[in-house]
Protein backbone atom coordinates (compact mmCIF):
# COMPACT_ATOMS: atom_id res chain seq x y z
CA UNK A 1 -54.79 52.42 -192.96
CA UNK A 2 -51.67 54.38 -192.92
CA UNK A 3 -49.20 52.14 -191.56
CA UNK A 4 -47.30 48.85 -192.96
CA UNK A 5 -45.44 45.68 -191.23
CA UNK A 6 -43.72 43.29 -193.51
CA UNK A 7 -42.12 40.23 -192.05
CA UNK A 8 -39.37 38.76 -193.07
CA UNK A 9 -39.22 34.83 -191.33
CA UNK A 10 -35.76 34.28 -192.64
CA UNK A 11 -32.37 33.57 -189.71
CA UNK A 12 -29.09 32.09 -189.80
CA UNK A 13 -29.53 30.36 -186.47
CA UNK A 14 -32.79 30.27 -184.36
CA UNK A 15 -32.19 32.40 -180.35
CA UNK A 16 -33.69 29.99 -177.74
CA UNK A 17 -36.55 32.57 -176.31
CA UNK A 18 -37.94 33.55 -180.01
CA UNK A 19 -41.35 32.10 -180.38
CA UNK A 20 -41.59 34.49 -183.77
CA UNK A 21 -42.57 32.91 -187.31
CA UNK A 22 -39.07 32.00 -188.16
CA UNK A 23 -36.91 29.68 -190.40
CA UNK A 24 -33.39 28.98 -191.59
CA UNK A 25 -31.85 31.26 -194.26
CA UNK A 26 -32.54 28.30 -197.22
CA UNK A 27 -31.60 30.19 -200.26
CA UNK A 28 -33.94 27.83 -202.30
CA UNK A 29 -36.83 28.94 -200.52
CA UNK A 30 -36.52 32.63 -200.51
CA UNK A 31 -37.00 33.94 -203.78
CA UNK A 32 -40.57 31.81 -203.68
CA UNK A 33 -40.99 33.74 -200.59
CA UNK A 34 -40.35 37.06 -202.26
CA UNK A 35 -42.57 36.37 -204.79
CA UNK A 36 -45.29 34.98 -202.65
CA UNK A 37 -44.65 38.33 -200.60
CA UNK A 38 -45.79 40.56 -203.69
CA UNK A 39 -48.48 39.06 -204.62
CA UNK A 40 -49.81 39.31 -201.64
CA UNK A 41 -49.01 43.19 -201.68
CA UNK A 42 -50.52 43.51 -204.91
CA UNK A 43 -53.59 41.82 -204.16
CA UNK A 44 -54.38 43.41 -200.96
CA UNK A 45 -52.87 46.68 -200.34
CA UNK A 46 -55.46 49.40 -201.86
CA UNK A 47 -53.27 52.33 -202.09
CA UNK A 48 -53.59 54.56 -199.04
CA UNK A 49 -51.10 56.48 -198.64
CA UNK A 50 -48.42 54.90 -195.64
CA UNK A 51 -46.54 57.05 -192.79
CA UNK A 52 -45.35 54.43 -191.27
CA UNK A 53 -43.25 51.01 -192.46
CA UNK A 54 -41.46 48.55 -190.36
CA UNK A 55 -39.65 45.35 -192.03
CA UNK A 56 -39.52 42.96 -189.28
CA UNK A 57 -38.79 39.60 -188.46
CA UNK A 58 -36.61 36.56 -188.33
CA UNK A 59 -33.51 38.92 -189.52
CA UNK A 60 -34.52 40.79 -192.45
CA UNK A 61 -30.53 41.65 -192.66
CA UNK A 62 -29.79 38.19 -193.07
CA UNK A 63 -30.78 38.60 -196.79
CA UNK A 64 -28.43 38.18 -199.32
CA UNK A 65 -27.61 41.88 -201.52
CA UNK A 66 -30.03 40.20 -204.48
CA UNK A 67 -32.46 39.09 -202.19
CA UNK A 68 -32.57 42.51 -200.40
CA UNK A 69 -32.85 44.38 -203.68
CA UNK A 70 -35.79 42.59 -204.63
CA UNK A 71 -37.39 43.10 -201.27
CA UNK A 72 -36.80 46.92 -201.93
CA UNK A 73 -38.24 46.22 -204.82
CA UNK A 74 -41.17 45.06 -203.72
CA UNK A 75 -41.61 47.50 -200.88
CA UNK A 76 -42.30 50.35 -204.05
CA UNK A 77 -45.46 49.43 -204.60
CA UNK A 78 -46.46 51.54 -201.29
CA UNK A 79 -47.36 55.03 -201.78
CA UNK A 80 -45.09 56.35 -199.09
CA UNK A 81 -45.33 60.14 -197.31
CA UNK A 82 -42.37 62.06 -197.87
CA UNK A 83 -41.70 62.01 -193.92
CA UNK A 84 -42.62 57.95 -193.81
CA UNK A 85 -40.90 56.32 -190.87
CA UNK A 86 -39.08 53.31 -192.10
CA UNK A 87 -37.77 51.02 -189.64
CA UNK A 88 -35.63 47.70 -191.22
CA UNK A 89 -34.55 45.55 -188.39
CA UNK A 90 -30.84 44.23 -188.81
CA UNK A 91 -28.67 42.38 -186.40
CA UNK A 92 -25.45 43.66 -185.61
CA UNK A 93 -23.20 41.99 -187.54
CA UNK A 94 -25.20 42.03 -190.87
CA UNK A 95 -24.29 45.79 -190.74
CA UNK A 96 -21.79 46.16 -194.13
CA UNK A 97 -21.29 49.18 -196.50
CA UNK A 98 -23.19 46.88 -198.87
CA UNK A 99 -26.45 46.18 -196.84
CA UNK A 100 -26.07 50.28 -195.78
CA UNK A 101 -25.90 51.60 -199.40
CA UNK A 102 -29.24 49.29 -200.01
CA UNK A 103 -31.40 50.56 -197.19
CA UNK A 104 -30.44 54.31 -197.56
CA UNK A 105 -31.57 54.03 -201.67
CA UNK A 106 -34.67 52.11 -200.46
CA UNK A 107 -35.30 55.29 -198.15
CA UNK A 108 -35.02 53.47 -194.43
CA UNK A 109 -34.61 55.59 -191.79
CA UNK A 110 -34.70 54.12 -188.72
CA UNK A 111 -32.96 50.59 -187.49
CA UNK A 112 -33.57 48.64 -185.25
CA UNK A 113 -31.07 46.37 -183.41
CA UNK A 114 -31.25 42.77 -181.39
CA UNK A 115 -28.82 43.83 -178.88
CA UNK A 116 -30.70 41.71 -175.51
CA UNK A 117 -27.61 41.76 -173.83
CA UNK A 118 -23.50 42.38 -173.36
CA UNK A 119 -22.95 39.83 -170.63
CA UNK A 120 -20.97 36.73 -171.93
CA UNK A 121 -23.48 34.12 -170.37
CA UNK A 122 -26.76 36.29 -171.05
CA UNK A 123 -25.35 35.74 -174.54
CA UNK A 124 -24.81 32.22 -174.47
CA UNK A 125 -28.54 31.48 -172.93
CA UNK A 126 -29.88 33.35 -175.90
CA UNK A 127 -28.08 31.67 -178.31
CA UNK A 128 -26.21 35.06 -179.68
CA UNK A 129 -23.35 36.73 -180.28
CA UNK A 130 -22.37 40.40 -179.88
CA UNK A 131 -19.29 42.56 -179.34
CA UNK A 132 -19.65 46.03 -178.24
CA UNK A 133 -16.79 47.23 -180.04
CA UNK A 134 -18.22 46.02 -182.61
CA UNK A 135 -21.40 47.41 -182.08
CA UNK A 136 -19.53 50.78 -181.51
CA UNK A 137 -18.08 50.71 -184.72
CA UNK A 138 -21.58 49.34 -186.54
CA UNK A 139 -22.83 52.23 -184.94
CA UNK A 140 -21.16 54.71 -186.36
CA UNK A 141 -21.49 53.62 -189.86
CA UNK A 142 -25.22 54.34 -189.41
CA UNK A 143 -24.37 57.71 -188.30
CA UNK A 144 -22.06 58.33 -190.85
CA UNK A 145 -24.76 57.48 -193.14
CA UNK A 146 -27.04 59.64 -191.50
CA UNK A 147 -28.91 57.21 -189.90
CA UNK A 148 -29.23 58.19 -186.28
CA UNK A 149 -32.83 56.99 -185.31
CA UNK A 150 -31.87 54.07 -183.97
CA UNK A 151 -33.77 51.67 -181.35
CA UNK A 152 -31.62 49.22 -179.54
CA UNK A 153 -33.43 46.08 -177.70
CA UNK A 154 -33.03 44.65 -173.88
CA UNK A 155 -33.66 42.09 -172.55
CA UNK A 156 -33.40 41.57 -168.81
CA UNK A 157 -34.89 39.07 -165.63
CA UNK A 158 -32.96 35.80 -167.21
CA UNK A 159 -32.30 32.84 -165.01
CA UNK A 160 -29.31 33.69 -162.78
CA UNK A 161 -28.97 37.29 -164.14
CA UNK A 162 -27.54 39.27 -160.83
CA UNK A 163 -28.92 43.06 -160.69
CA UNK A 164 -25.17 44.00 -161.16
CA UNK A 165 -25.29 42.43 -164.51
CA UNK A 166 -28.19 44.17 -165.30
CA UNK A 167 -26.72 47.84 -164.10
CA UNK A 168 -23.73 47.31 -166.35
CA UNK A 169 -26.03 46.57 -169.84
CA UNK A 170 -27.86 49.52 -168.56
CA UNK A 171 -24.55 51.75 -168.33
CA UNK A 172 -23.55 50.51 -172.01
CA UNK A 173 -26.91 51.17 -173.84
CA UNK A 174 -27.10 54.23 -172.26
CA UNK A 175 -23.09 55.16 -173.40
CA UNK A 176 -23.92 54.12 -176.71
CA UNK A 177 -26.85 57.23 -176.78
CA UNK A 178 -29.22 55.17 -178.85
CA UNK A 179 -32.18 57.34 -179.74
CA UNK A 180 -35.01 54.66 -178.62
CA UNK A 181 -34.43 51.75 -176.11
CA UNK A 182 -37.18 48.82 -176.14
CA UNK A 183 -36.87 46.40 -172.84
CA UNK A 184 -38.09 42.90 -172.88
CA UNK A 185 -38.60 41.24 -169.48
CA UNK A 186 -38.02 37.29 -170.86
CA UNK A 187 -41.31 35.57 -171.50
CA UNK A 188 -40.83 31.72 -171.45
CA UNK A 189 -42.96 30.75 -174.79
CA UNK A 190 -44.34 27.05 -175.61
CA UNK A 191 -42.43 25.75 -178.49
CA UNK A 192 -39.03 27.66 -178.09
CA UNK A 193 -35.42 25.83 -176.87
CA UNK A 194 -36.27 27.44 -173.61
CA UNK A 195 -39.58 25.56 -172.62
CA UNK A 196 -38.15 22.58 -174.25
CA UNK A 197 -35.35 22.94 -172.05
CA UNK A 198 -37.79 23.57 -168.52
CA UNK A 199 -36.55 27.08 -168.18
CA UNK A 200 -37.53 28.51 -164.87
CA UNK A 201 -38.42 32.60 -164.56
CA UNK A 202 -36.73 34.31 -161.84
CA UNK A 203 -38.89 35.21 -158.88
CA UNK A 204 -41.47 38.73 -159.43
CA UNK A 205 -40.13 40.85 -157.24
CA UNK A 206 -36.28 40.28 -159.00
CA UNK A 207 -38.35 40.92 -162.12
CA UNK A 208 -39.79 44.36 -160.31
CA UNK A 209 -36.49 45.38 -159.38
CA UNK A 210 -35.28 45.11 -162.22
CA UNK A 211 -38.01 46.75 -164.66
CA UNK A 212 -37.95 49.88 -161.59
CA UNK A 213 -34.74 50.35 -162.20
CA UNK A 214 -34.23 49.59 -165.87
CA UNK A 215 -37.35 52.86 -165.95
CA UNK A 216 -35.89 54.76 -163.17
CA UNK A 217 -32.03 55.12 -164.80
CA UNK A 218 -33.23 55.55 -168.50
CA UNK A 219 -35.29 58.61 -167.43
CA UNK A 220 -32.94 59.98 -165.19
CA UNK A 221 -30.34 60.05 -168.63
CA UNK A 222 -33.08 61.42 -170.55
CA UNK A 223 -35.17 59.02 -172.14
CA UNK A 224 -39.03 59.52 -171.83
CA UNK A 225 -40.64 56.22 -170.80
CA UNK A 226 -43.92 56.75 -173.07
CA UNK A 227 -44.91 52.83 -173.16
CA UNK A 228 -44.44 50.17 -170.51
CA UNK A 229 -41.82 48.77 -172.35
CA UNK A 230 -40.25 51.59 -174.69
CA UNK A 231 -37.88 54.25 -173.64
CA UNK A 232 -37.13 57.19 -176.15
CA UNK A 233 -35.70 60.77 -176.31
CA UNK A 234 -37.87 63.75 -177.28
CA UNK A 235 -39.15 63.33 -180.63
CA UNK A 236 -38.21 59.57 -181.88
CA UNK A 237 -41.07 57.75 -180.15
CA UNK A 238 -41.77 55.14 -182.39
CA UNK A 239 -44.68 56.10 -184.54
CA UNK A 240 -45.38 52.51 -186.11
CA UNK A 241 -45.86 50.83 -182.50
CA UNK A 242 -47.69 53.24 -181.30
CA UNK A 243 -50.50 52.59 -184.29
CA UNK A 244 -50.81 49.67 -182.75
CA UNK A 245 -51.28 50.80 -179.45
CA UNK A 246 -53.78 53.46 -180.60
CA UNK A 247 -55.79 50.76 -181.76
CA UNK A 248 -55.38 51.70 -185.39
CA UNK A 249 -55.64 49.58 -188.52
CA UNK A 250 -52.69 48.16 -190.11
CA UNK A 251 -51.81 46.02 -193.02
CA UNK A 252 -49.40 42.64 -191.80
CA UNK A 253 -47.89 40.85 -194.94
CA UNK A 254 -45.57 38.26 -194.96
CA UNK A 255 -45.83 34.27 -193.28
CA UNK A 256 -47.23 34.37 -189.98
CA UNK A 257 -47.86 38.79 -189.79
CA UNK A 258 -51.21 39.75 -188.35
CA UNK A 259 -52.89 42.97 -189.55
CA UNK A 260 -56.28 44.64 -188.60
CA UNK A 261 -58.15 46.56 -191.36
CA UNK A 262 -61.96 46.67 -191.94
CA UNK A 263 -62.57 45.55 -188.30
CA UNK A 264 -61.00 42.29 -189.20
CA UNK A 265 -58.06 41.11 -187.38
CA UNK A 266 -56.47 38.93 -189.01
CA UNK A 267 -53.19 36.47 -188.71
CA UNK A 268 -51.22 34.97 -191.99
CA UNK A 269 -50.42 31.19 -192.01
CA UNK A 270 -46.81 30.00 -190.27
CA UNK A 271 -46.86 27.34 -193.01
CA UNK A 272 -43.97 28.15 -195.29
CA UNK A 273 -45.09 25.66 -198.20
CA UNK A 274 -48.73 27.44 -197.51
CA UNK A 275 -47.24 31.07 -197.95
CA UNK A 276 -45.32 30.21 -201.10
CA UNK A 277 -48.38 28.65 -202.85
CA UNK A 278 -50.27 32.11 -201.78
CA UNK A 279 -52.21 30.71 -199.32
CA UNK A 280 -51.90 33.60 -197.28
CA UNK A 281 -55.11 33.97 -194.33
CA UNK A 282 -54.71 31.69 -191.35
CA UNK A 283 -57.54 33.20 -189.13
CA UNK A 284 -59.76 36.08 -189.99
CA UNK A 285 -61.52 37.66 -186.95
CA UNK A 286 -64.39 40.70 -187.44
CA UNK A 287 -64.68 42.22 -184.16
CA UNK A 288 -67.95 43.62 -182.50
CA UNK A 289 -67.58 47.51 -181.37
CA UNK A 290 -66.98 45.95 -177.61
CA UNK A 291 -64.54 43.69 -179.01
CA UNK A 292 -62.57 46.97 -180.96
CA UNK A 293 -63.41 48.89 -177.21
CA UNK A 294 -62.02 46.10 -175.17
CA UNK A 295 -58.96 46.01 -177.43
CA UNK A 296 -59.11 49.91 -177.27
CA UNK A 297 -58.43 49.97 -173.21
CA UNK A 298 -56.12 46.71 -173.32
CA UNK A 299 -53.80 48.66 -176.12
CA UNK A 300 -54.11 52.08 -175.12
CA UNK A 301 -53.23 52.23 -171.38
CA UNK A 302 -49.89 50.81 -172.18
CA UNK A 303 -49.14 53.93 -173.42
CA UNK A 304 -48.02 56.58 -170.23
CA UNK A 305 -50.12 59.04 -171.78
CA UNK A 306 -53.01 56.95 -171.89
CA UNK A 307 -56.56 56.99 -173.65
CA UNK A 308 -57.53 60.28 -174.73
CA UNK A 309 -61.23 59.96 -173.83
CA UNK A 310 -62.81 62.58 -176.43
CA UNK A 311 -61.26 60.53 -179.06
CA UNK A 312 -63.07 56.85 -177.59
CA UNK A 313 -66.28 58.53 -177.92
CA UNK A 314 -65.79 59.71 -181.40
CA UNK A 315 -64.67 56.26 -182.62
CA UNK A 316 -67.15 54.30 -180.59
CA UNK A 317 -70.13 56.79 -180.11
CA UNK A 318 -70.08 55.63 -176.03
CA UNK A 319 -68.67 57.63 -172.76
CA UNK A 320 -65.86 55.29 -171.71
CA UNK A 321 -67.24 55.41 -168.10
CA UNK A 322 -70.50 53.61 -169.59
CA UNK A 323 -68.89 50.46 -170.57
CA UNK A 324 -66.19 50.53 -168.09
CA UNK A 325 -65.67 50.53 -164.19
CA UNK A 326 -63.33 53.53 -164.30
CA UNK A 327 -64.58 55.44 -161.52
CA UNK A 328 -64.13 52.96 -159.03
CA UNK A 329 -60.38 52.63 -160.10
CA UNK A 330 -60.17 56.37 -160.31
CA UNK A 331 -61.27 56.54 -156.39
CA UNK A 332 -58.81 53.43 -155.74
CA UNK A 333 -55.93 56.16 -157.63
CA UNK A 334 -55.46 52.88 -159.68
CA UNK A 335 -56.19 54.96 -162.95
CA UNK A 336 -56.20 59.22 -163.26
CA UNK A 337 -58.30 61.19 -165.74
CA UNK A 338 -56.73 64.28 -166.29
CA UNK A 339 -56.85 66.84 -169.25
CA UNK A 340 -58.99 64.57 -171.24
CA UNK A 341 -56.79 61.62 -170.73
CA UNK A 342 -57.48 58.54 -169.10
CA UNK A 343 -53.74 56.64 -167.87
CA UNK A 344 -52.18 54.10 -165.34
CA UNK A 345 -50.39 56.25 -162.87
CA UNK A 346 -46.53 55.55 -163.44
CA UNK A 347 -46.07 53.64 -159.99
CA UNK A 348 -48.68 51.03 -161.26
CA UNK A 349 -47.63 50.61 -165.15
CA UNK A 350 -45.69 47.42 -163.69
CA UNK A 351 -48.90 45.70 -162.45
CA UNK A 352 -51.16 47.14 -165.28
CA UNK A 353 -52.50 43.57 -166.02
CA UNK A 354 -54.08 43.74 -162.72
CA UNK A 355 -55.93 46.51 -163.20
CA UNK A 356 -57.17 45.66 -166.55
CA UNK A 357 -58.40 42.56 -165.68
CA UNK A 358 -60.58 44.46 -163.06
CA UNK A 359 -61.43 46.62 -166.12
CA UNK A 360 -62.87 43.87 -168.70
């Protein structure tokens, strides 16, 4: 237990694809929530010491400076590593001298940004706003601050979106030399303005056209593609995702965060009025060694590197290729072992759902 998400459910307007546990910025509300928040720290966390933080949400830079304070505040009672990545996820326009002065004393150092897109009607389908110059300039107050880990999101395959569209958001996240690019294809979920609103996806093989070239450009300006969604340069991998994606435990704390510790997953309630009155569990789930395996292989060949297959047998006491098919995929050259590692071959991340469904 090494590694901490926080989430933070507050927005000042709600995007039309976010299914996320979100609400309106309601000043009345918040400081409950804060308080609600710590408790729940206090009460569960049991003092390992973290290497990894991320403070996610809603828009955790939608905070006012009080309210942000006393989230910092809060955030202290973790016993932190002195090299602890901290990620605090901020939309563009939040970014101010103010809200910079407060996450460099809290000791963040790594942002992440809700870019999606620079096209005008991209924009306007999401339900957000965003100026590059403006993002230029935001950007170099974090480097001037010395904050240069910095993970810019995409988000590609909308409804009408023309691959020329896509080339030129490609060209202007790569200009802006971001340190680690994540890429969304859109995902149509129940309950958001887009399903409310019929939203069609564009056909697969636009989407496959699109995600080839999205990997194919990113590596060829230097980004390593080390997840099937996540592009990075040498060195700034995200080392908070990738807990996840080791199959790792984590602590999840705040309205609607899911955490896994004990070999219990577990989700928090979406019920604000629930949260507040510290009424945190929702669903608590204690998973059988096949269910941690399953999750195992379903987590860990997202990653381009793959399962390292030494390590599955230390954590499970089991030879992978005894509760799995492998070898029939390895002699289909839908999976490689190689050097101890068990991985999707690159040409067949994009249909990895295929393969493990013929897996579990």
């Amino acid at each position: 237990m090494n590694a901490v998400y926080v989430h933070i459910p507050f927005c000042r307007h709600i995007c039309s694809y976010c299914d996320f546990c979100k609400v309106l910025h309601i000043k009345t509300f918040v400081d409950d929530y804060l308080d609600a928040l710590q408790n729940e720290i206090v009460n569960t966390y049991d003092g390992e010491l973290i290497k990894t933080i991320y403070i996610g949400g809603g828009t955790p830079s939608c905070l006012t400076r009080q309210e942000r304070q006393k989230l910092f505040r809060i955030m202290e009672n973790f016993n932190k590593t002195p090299d602890v990545e901290y990620t605090f996820e901020c939309n563009p326009e939040d970014i101010s001298d103010e809200l910079l002065d407060d996450i460099v004393q809290a000791g963040v150092n790594r942002v992440s940004l809700g870019v999606e897109s620079f096209d005008k009607n991209n924009l306007s389908f999401l339900n957000r706003e965003l100026n590059y110059k403006d993002l230029e300039a935001k950007l170099e107050m974090l480097h001037n601050r010395g904050l240069d880990n910095i993970n810019l999101d995409l988000m590609y395959a909308l409804p009408g979106e023309k691959m020329s569209t896509l080339k030129k958001d490609v060209d202007k996240l790569i200009k802006l030399n971001p340190t680690h690019i994540s890429t969304y294809s859109l995902i149509i979920e129940d309950h958001t303005k887009l399903s409310n609103d019929n939203t069609q996806y564009i056909s697969q093989d636009e989407d496959r056209k699109m995600y080839d070239y999205i990997c194919k450009t990113l590596e060829k300006n230097g980004y390593i593609h080390y997840e099937v969604s996540n592009f990075a340069k040498e060195g700034f991998e995200s080392k908070h995702n990738i807990t996840y994606w080791k199959n790792k435990e984590y602590y999840g704390f705040g309205l609607g965060a899911s955490g896994f510790k004990g070999g219990v997953r577990y989700t928090n309630t979406k019920n604000l009025s629930e949260y507040i009155n510290n009424k945190y569990r929702k669903e608590e789930l204690l998973l059988n060694i096949k269910d941690q395996m399953d999750n195992e292989i379903m987590l860990g060949l997202r990653l381009l590197k793959g399962i390292d297959v030494n390590n599955f047998y230390d954590k499970y006491g089991k030879n992978i290729q005894e509760v799995y098919p492998i070898e029939d995929l390895i002699k289909d050259k839908l999976l490689v072992y190689k050097g101890g590692m068990l991985y999707i071959p690159t040409k067949y991340i994009y249909t990895m759902n295929e393969i493990l469904n013929k897996l579990i």
